[in-house]
Protein backbone atom coordinates (compact mmCIF):
# COMPACT_ATOMS: atom_id res chain seq x y z
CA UNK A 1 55.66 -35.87 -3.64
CA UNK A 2 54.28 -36.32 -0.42
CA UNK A 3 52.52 -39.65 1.47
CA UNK A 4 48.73 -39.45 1.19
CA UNK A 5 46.58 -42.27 2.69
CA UNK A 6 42.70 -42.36 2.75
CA UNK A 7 40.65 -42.91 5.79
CA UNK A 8 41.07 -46.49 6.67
CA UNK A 9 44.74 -45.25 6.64
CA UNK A 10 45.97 -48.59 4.72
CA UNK A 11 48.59 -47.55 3.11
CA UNK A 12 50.23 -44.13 2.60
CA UNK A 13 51.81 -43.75 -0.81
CA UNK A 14 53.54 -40.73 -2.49
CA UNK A 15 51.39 -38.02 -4.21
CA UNK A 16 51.85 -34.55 -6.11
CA UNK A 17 49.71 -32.90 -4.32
CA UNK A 18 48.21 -29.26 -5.71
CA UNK A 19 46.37 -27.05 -3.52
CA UNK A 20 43.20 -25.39 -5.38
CA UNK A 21 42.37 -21.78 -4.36
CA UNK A 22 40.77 -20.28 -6.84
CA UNK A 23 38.07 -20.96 -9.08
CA UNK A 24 38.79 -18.45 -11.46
CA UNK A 25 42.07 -20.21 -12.42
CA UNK A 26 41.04 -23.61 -12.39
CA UNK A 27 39.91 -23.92 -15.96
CA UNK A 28 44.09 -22.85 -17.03
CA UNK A 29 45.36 -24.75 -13.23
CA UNK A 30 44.10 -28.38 -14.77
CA UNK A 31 44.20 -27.73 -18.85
CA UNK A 32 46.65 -30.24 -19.57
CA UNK A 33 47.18 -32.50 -16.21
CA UNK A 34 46.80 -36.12 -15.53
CA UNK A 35 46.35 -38.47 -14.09
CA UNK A 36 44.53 -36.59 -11.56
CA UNK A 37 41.69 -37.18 -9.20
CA UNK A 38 40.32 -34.53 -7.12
CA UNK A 39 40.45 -34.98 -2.86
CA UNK A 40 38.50 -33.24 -0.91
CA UNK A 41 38.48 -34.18 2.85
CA UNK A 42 39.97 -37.26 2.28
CA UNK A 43 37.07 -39.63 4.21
CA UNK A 44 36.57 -42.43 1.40
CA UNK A 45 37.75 -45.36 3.26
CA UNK A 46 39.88 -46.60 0.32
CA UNK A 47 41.09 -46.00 -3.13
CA UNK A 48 38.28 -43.59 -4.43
CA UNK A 49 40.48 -40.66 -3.65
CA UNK A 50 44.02 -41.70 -4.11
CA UNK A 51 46.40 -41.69 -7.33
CA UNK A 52 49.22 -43.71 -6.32
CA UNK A 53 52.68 -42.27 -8.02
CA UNK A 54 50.14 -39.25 -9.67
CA UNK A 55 48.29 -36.02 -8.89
CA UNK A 56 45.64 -35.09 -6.31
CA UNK A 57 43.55 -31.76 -6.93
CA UNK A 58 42.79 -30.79 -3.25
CA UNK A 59 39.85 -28.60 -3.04
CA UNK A 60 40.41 -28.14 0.24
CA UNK A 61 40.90 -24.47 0.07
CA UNK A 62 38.15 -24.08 -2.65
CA UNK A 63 35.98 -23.27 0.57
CA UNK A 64 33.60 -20.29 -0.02
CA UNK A 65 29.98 -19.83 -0.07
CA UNK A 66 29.30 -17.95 -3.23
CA UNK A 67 25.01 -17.11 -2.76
CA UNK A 68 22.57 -18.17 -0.32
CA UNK A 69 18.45 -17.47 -1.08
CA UNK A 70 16.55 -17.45 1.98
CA UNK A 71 13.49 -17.62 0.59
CA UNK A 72 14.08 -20.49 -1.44
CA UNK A 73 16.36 -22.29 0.57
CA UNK A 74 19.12 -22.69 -2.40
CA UNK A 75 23.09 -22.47 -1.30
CA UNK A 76 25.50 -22.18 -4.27
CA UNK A 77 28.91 -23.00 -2.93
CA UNK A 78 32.30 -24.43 -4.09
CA UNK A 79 33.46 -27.90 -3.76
CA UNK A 80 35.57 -27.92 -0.87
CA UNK A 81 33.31 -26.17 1.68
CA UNK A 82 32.55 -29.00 4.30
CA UNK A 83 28.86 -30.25 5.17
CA UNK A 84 29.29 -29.34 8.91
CA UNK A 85 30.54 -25.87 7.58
CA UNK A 86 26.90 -25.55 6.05
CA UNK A 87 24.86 -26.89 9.10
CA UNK A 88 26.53 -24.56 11.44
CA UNK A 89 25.61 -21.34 8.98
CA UNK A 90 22.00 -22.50 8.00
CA UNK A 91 20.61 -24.28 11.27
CA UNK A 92 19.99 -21.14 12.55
CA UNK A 93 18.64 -19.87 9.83
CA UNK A 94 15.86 -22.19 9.88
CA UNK A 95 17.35 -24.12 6.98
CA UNK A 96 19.53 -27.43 6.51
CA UNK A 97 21.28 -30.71 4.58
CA UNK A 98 18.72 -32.36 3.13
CA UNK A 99 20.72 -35.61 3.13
CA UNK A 100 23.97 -36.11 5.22
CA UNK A 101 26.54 -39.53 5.45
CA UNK A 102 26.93 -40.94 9.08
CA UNK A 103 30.21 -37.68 9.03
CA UNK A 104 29.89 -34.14 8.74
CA UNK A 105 33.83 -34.07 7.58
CA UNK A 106 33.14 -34.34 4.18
CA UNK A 107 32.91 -31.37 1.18
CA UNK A 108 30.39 -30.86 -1.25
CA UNK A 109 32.25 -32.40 -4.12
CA UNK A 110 32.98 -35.56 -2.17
CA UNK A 111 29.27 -35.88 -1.04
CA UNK A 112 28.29 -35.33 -5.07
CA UNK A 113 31.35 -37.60 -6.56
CA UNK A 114 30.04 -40.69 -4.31
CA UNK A 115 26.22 -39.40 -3.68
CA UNK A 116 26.06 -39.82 -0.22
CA UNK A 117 23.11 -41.11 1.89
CA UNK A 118 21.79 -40.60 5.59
CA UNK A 119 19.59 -42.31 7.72
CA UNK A 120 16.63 -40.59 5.96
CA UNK A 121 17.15 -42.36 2.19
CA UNK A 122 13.52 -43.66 2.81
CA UNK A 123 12.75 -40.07 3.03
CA UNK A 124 14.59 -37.78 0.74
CA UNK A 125 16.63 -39.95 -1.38
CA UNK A 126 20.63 -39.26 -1.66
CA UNK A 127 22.88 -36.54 -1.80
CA UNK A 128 22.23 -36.53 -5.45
CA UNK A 129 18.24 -35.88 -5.64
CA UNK A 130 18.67 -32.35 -4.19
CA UNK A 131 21.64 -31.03 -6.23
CA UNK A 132 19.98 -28.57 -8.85
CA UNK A 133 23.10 -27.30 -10.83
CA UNK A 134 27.19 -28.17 -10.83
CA UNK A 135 30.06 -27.03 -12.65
CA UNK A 136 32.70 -29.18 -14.09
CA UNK A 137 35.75 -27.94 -14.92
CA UNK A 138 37.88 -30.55 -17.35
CA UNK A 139 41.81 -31.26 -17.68
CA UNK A 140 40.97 -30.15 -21.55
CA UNK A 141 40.42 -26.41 -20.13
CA UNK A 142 36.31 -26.70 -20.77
CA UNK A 143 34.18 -25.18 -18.01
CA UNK A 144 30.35 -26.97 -18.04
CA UNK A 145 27.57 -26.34 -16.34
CA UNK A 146 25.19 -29.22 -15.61
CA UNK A 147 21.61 -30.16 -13.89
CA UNK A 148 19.05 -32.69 -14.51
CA UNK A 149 17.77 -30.57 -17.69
CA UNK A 150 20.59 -29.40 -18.79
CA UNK A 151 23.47 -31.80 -19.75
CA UNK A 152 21.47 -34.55 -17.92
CA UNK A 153 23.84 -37.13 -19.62
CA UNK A 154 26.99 -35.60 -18.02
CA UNK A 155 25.32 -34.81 -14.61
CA UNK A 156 24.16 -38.26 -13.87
CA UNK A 157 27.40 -39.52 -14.93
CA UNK A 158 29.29 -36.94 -12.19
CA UNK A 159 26.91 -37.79 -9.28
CA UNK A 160 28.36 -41.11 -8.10
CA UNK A 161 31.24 -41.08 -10.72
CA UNK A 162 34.25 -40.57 -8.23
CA UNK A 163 35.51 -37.92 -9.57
CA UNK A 164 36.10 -39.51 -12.99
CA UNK A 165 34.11 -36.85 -15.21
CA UNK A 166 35.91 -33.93 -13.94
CA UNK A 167 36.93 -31.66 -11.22
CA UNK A 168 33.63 -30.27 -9.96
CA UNK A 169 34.26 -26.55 -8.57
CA UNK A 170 30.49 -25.18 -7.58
CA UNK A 171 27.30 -26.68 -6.82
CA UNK A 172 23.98 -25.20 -6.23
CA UNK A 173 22.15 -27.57 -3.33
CA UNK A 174 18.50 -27.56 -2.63
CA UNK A 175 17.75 -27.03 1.22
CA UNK A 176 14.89 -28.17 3.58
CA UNK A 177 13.52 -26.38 6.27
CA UNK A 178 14.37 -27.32 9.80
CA UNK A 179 12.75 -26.35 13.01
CA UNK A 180 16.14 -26.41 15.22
CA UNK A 181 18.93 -28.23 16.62
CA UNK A 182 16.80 -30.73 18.24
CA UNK A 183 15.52 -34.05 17.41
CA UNK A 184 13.49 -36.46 19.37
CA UNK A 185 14.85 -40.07 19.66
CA UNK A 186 13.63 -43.14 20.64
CA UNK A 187 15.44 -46.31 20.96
CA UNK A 188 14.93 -49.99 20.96
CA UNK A 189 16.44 -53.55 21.74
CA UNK A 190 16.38 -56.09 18.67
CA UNK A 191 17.07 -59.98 19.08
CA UNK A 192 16.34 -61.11 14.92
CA UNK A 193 16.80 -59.81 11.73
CA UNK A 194 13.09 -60.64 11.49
CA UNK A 195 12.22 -58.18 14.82
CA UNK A 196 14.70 -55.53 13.07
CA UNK A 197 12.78 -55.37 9.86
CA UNK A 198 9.58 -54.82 11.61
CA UNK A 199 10.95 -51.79 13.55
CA UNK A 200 12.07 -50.76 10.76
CA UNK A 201 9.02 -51.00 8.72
CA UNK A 202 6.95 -50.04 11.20
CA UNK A 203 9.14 -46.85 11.53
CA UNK A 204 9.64 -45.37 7.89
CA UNK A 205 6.42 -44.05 6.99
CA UNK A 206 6.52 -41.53 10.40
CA UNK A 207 9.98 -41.53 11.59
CA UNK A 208 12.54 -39.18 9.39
CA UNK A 209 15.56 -41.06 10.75
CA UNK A 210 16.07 -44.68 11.29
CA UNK A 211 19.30 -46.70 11.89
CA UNK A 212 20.11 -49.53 13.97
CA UNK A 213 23.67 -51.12 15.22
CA UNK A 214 24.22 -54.60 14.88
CA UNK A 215 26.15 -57.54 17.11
CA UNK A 216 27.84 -59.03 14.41
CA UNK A 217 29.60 -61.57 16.62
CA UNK A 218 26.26 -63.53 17.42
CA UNK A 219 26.40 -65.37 14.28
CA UNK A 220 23.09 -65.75 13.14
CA UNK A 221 20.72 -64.95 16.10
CA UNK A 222 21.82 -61.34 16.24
CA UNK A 223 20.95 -58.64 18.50
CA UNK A 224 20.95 -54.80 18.37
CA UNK A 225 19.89 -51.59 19.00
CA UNK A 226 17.36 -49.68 16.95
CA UNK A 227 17.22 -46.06 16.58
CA UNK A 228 14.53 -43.86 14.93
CA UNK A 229 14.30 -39.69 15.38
CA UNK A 230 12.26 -36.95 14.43
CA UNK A 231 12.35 -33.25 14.35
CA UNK A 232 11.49 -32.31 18.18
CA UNK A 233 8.56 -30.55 19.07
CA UNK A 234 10.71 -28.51 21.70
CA UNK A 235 13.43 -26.35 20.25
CA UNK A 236 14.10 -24.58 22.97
CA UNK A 237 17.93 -24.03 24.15
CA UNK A 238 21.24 -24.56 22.66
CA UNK A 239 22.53 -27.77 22.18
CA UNK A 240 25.64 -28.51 25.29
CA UNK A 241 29.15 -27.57 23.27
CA UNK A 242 30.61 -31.26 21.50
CA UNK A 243 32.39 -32.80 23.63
CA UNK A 244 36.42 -32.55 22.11
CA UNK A 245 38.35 -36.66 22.09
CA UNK A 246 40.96 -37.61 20.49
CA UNK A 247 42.97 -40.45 20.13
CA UNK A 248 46.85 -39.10 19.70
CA UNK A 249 48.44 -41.94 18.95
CA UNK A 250 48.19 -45.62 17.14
CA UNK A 251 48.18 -48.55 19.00
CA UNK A 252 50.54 -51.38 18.39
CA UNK A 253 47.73 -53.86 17.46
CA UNK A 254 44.15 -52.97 16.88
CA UNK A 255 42.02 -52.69 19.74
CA UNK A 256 39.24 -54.36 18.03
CA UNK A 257 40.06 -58.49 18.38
CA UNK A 258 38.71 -61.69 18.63
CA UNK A 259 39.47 -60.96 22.49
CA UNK A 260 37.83 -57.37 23.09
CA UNK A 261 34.69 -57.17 20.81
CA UNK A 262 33.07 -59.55 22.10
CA UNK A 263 33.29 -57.71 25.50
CA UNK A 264 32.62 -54.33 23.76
CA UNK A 265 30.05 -55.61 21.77
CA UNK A 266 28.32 -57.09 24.80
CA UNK A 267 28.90 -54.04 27.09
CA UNK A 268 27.56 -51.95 24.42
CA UNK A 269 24.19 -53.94 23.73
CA UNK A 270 23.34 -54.04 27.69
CA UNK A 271 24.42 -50.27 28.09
CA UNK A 272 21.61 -48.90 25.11
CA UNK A 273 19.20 -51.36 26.02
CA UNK A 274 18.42 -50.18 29.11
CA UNK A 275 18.18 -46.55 27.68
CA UNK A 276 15.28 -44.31 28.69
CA UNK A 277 13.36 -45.18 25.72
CA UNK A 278 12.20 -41.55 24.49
CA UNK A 279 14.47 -38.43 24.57
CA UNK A 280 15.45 -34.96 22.93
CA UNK A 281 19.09 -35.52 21.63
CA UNK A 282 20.76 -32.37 19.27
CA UNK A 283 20.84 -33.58 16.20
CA UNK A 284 24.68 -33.54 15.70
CA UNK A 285 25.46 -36.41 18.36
CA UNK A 286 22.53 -38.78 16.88
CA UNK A 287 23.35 -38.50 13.41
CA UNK A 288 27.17 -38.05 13.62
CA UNK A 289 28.28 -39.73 16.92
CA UNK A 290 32.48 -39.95 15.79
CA UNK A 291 32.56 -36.50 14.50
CA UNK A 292 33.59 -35.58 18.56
CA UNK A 293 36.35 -38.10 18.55
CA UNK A 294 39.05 -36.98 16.44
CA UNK A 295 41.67 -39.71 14.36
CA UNK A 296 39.00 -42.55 16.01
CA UNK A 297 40.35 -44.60 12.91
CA UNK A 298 43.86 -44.75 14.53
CA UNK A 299 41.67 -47.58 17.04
CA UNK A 300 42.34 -50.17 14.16
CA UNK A 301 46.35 -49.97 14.27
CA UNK A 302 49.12 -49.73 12.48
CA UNK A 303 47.89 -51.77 9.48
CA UNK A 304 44.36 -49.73 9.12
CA UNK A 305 40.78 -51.43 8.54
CA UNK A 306 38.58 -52.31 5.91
CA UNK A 307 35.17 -50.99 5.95
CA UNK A 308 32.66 -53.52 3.91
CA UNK A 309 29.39 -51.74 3.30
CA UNK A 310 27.01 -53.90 1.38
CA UNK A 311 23.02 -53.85 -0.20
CA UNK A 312 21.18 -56.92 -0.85
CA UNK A 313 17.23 -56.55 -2.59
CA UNK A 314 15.15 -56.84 -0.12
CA UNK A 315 13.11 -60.15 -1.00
CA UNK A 316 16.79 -61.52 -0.76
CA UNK A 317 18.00 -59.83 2.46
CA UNK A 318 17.43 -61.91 5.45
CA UNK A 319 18.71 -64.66 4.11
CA UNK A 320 21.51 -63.06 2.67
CA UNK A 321 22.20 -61.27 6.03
CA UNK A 322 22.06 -64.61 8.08
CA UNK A 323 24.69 -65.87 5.61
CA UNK A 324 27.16 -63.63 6.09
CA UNK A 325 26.94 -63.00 9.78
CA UNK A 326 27.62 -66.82 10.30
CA UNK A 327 30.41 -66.22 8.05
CA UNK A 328 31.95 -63.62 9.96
CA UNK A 329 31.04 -65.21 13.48
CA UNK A 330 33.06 -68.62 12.17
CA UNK A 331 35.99 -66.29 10.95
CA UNK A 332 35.98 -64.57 14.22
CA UNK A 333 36.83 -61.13 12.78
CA UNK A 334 34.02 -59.78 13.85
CA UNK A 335 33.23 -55.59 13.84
CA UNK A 336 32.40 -53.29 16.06
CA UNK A 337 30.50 -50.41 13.92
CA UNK A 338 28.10 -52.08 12.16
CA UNK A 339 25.34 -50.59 11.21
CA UNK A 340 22.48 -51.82 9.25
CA UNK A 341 19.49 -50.14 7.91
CA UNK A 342 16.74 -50.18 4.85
CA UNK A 343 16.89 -48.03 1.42
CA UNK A 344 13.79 -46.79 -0.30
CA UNK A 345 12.58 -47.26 -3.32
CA UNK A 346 13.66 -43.96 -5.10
CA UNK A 347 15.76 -44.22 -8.24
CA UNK A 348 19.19 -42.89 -7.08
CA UNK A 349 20.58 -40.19 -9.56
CA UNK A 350 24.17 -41.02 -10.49
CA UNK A 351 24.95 -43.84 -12.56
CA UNK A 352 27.42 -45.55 -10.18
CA UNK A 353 25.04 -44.71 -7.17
CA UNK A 354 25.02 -47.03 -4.21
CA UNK A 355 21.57 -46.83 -2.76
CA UNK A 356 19.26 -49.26 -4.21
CA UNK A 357 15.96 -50.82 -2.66
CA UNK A 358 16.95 -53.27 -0.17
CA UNK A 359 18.82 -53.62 3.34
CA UNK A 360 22.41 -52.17 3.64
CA UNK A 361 25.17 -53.62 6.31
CA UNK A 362 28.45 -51.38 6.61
CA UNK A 363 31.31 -53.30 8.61
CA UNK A 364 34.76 -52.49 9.67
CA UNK A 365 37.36 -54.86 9.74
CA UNK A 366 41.20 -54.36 10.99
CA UNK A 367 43.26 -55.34 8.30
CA UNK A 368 44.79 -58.99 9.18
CA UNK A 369 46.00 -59.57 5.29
CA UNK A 370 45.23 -62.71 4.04
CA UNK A 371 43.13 -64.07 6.66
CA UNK A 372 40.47 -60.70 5.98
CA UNK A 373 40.93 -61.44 2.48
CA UNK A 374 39.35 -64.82 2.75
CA UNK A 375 36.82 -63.72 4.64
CA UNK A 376 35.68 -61.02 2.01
CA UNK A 377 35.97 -63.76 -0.95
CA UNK A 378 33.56 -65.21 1.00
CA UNK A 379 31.01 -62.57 1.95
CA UNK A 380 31.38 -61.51 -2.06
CA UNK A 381 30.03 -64.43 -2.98
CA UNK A 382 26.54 -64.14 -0.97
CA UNK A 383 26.74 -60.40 -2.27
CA UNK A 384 27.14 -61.64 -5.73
CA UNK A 385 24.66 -64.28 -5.52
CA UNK A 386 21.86 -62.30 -4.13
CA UNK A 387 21.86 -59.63 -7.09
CA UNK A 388 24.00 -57.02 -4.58
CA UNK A 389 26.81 -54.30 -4.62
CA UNK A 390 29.00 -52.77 -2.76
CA UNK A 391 29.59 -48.98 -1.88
CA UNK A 392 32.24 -47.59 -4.09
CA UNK A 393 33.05 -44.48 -1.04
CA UNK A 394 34.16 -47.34 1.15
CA UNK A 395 35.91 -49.96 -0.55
CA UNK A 396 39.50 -50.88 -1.14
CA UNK A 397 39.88 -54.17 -2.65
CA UNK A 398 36.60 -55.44 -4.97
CA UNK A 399 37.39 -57.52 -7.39
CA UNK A 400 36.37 -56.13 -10.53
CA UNK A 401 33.72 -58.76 -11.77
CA UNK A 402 32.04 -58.23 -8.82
CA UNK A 403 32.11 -54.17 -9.54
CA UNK A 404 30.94 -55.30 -13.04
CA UNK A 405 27.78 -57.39 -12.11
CA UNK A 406 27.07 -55.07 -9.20
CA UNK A 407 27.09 -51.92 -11.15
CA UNK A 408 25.65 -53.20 -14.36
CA UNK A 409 25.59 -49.11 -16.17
CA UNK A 410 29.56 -48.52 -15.26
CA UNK A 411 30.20 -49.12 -19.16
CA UNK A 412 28.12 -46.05 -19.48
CA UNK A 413 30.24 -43.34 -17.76
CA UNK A 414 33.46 -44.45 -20.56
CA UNK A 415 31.76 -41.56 -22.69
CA UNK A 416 31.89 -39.26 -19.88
CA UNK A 417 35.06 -39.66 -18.56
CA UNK A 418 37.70 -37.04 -18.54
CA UNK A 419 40.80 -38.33 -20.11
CA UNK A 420 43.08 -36.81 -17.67
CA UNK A 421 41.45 -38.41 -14.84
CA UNK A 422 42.49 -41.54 -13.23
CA UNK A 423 42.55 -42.73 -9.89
CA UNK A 424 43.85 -45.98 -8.20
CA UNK A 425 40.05 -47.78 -8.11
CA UNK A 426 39.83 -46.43 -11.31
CA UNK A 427 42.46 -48.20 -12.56
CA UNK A 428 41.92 -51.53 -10.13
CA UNK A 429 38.26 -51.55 -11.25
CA UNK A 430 37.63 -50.04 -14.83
CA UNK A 431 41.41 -50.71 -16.15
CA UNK A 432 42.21 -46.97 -16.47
């Protein structure tokens, strides 16, 4: 047994870890194990990929390409190979990630199990919409292969269902064709939610790429900085080598408090709004600006964060937003990364997906115990109220009646499940 926490690094408790190699011996490695849940890189923020006391499948090691058709753009893989892995091998090749999460430090399995989204969903959808085939392997020794013809049940089940159907060992992705490295940016200063929607309406329909970042400490007159990009029409040159931070050790406190953000907030607003509006940016520092600073989420302490990611319907969201940004400017636990942006309309493909029309707000909190508690009792109540959810790949403590009314078709997956799979939200949120 060996201490195993999860990204917002909240806890650390003991695991039996097994390290997955092969994929010819998985079918005999699993026949008879549980509780298990599988782990790939270990980035959901909370409980998703932990089995306190029980058994994590790493797929760590499960890391090979297995085909790759050029023609077509199709890449059949196994579970653990990271997205950045993938990038840095088709790029170049004139081919890429349809859809990618705000990190490229995440595997295939653990985009599929909690069917990631970029800043494109108004685009392309989620992770899920461009995954043509997968194969499950089961702690009952069966081996199934699964698409959206074949076993359509069982594949909308997996995509979104946190690992709860089944180990998944390959996938076979869909690519889009990419014209480089490159991307050209523009960026913007926001002072409303109402000026924020506009940019961001304005932007969808010709703009691949939007996201903004949100003051969150200026209650309900916000400010922030919108961002939209676009393939660039120069590709010429290599992108300058990532610059390598780290941050080696934890702070005593977090460096996020009602003392500093306001500063860094502030210092942060002034700095990007006086950007040079247009410019060509590599595509890897605007979409995935803390993959260069390694262990950033030591910044929050020795007692971890919380990260609070949110959708409200649209028709509900500005109110909704204005709500819970007073809320969080009276509790003054306010949060440095937030980021806010719109989803499309396009039916996500997982039965626990996230993404749903409307406006999404991800937060990170330090963890202060009981005083963050209240204020999350409070912000799920204008989620609840407004007809919302929130993002199974980032939370840690949702009451489960709120899980229930969020994600009315989680009674569904029970007939999917694989018996020998359990994990702790599993447990916290479906009883098992």
């Amino acid at each position: 047994m060996r201490p195993v926490s999860s990204w917002g690094r909240l806890s650390a408790e003991p695991h039996q870890v097994t390290e997955l190699s092969d994929i010819a011996t998985l079918a005999n490695e699993l026949s008879g194990r549980g509780p298990a849940i599988p782990l790939g890189m270990g980035r959901s923020y909370g409980d998703a990929c932990l089995n306190p006391g029980g058994v994590l499948l790493s797929t760590a090691r499960l890391d090979r390409f297995h085909s790759f058709d050029p023609e077509n753009g199709r890449l059949v893989c196994e579970a653990g190979v990271q997205l950045r892995d993938i990038q840095r091998f088709l790029v170049p090749r004139g081919w890429g990630l349809p859809v990618i999460p705000g990190t490229q430090i995440v595997s295939v399995g653990g985009a599929i199990a909690n069917d990631v989204h970029g800043k494109n969903h108004h685009r392309v959808g989620s992770f899920g919409h461009h995954l043509r085939t997968l194969t499950l392997v089961r702690t009952d020794g069966q081996v199934v292969d699964c698409s959206p013809g074949v076993r359509s049940d069982l594949f909308a089940a997996t995509v979104g269902g946190i690992g709860l159907t089944g180990l998944i060992a390959t996938a076979e992705l869909q690519l889009q064709r990419v014209a480089g490295p490159w991307l050209d940016t523009e960026i913007f200063a926001y002072r409303s939610l109402d000026e924020f929607l506009t940019l961001a309406d304005d932007s969808e329909s010709l703009w691949e790429h939007t996201v903004s970042w949100l003051d969150c400490t200026a209650g309900s007159r916000p400010r922030g900085i919108f961002l939209r990009a676009n393939p660039a029409v120069d590709q010429s040159g290599k992108p300058p080598l990532p610059r390598r931070l780290s941050v080696p050790v934890t702070p005593p406190l977090s460096l996020f408090n009602r003392l500093t953000l306001p500063v860094f907030n502030s210092v942060y607003y002034q700095l990007n709004s006086h950007r040079r509006r247009a410019r060509r940016r590599a595509f890897d520092t605007f979409l995935f600006p803390l993959d260069d600073i390694q262990d950033w989420n030591r910044l929050y302490g020795p007692s971890g964060f919380f990260q609070y990611q949110l959708v409200v319907p649209r028709d509900a969201g500005p109110a909704a937003l204005h709500d819970i940004l007073d809320i969080i400017a009276r509790s003054g636990q306010g949060s440095f990364l937030a980021v806010m942006k719109t989803f499309g309309d396009r039916v996500s493909a997982g039965l626990l997906s996230f993404p749903t029309p409307g406006i999404t707000l991800a937060l990170d909190f330090p963890n202060r115990g009981p005083r963050t508690e209240r204020l999350f009792v409070e912000l799920d109540a204008v989620v609840r109220n407004t007809g919302g959810r929130l993002y199974l790949a980032k939370d840690a403590r949702m009451p489960r009646e709120l899980f229930e009314a969020g994600y009315p078709r989680a009674p569904e997956l029970a007939k999917f499940r694989d018996p020998g799979m359990s994990s702790g939200m599993s447990r916290r949120l479906m009883g098992q």
